[in-house]
C-alpha atoms as a PDB file:
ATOM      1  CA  UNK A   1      -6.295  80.404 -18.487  1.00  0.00           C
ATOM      2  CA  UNK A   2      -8.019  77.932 -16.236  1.00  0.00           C
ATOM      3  CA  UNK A   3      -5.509  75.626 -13.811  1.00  0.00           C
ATOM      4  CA  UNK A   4      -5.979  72.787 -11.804  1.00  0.00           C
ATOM      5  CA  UNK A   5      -3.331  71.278  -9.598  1.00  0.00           C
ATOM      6  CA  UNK A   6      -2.473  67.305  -9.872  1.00  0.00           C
ATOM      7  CA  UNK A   7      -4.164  66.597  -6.864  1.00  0.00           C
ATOM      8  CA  UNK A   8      -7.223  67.977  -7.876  1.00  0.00           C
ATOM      9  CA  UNK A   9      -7.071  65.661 -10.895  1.00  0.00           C
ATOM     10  CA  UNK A  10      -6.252  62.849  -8.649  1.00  0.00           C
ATOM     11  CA  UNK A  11      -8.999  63.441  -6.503  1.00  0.00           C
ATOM     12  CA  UNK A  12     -11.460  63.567  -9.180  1.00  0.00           C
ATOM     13  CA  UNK A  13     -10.265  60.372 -11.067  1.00  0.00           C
ATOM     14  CA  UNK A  14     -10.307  58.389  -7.343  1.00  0.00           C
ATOM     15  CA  UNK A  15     -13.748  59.923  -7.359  1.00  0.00           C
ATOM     16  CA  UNK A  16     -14.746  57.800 -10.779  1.00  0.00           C
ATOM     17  CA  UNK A  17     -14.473  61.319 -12.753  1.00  0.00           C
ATOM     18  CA  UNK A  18     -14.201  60.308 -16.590  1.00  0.00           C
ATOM     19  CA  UNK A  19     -11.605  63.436 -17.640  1.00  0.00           C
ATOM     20  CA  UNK A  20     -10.192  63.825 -21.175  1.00  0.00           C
ATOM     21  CA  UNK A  21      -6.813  64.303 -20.706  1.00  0.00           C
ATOM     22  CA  UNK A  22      -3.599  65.238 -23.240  1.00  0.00           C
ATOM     23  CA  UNK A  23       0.400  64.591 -22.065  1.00  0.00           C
ATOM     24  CA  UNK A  24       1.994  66.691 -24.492  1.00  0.00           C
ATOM     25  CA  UNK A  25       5.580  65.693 -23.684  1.00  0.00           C
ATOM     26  CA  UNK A  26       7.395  64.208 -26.670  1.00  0.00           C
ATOM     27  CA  UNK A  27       7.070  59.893 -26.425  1.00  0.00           C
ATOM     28  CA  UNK A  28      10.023  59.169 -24.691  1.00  0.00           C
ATOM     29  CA  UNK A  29       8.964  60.936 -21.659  1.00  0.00           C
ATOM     30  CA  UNK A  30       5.964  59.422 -21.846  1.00  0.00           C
ATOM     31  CA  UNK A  31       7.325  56.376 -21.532  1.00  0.00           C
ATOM     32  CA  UNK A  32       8.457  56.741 -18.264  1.00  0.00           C
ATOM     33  CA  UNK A  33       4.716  56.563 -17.123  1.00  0.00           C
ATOM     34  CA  UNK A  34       1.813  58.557 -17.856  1.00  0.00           C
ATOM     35  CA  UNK A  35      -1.534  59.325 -15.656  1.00  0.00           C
ATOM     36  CA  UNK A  36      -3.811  56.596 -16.363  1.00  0.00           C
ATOM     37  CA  UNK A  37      -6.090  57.347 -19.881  1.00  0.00           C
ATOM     38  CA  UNK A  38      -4.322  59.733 -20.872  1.00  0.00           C
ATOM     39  CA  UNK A  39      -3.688  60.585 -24.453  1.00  0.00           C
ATOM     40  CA  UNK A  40       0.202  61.798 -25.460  1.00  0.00           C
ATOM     41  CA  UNK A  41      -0.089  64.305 -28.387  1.00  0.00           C
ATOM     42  CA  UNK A  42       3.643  66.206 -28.389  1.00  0.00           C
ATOM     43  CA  UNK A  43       3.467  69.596 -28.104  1.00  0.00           C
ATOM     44  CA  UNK A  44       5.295  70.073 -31.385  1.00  0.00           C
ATOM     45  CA  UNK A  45       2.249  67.999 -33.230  1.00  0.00           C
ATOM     46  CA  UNK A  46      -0.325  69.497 -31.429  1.00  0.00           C
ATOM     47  CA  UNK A  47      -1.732  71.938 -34.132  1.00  0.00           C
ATOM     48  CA  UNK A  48      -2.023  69.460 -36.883  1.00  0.00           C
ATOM     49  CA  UNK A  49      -3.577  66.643 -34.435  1.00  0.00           C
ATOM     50  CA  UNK A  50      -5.976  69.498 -32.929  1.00  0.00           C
ATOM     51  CA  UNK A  51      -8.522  67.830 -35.299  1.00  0.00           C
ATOM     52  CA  UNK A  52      -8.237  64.825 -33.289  1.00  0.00           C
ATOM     53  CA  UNK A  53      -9.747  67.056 -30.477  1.00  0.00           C
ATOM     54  CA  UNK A  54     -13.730  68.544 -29.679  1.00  0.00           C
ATOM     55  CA  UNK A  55     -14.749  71.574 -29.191  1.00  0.00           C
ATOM     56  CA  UNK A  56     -17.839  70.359 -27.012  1.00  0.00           C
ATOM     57  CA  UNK A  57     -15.218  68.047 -24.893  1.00  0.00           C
ATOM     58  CA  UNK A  58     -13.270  69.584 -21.454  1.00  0.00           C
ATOM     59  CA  UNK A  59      -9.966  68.724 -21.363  1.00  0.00           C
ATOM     60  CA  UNK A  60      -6.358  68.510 -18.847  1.00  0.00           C
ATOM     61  CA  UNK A  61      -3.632  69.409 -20.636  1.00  0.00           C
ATOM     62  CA  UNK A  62      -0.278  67.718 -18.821  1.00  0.00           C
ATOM     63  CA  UNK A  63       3.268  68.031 -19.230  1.00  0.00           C
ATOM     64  CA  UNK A  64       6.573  67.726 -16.963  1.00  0.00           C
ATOM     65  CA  UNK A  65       6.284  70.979 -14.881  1.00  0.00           C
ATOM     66  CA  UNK A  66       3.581  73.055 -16.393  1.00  0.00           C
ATOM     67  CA  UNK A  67       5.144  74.928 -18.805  1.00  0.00           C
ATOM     68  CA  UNK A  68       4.630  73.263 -21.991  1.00  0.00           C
ATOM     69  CA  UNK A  69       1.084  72.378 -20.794  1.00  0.00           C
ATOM     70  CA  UNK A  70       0.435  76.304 -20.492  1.00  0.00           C
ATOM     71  CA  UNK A  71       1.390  77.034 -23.974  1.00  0.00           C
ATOM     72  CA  UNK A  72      -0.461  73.796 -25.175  1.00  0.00           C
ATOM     73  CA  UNK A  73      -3.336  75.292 -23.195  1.00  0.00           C
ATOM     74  CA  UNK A  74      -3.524  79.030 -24.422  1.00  0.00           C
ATOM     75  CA  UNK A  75      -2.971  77.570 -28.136  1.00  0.00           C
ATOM     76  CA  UNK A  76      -6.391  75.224 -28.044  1.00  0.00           C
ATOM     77  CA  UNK A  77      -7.787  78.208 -25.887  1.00  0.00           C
ATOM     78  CA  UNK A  78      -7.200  80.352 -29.234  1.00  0.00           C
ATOM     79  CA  UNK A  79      -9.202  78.146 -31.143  1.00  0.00           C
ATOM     80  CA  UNK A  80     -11.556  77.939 -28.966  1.00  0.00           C
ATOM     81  CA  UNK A  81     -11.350  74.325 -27.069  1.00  0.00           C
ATOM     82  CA  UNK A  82     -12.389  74.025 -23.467  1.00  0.00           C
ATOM     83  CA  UNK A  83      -9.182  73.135 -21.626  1.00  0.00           C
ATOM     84  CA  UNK A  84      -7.275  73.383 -18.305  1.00  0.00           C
ATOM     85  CA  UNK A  85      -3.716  73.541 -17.677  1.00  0.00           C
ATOM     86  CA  UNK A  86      -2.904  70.841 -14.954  1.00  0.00           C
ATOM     87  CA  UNK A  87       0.093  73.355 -13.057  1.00  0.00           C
ATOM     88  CA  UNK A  88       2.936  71.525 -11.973  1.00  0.00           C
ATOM     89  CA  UNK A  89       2.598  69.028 -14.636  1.00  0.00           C
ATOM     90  CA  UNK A  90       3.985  65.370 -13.751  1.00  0.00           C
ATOM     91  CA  UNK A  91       6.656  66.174 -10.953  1.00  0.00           C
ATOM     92  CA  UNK A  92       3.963  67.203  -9.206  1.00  0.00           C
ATOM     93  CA  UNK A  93       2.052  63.905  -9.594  1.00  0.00           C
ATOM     94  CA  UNK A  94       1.738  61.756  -7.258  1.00  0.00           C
ATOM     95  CA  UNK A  95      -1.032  58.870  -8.318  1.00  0.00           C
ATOM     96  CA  UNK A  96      -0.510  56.435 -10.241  1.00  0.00           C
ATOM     97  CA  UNK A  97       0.607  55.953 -13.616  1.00  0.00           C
ATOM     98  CA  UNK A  98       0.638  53.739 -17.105  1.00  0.00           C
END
């Protein structure tokens, strides 16, 4: 499974980096802010909104801590989408947020 840490992600949206990214914490975590763009697709919806998804797209899967986004990421990984799980998830973000 491929990782990247928040900071990475940070420094490539500062950089003007156009990433794909999916929050799969349920809505009303979400709520409480979300990195910038990002798409929120719960975990628990995720395999009948995969659809919504490309295969020929890269994308950061987010969460809280890094769990969730780990399972999210070996599920699409299993199908065969291109995706990285951002470790640490949102406590470990520290840019800013929607």
């Amino acid at each position: 499974m491929k990782e990247i840490t928040a900071k990475e992600v940070e420094q490539l949206l500062q950089n003007g980096n156009s990433l794909n990214i999916i929050d799969v914490r349920e809505v009303e975590e979400v709520a409480s802010g979300k990195i910038p763009g990002a798409v929120n697709i719960p975990l628990g919806l995720l395999e009948f909104r995969m659809n919504e998804l490309s295969k020929e797209k890269e994308y950061i899967i987010v969460c809280r801590s890094g769990g969730r986004s780990a399972r999210a990421t070996q599920f699409l990984e299993s199908y065969g989408y291109n995706v990285t799980n951002m470790t640490g998830g949102m406590l470990a973000w520290e840019g800013p947020v929607e």
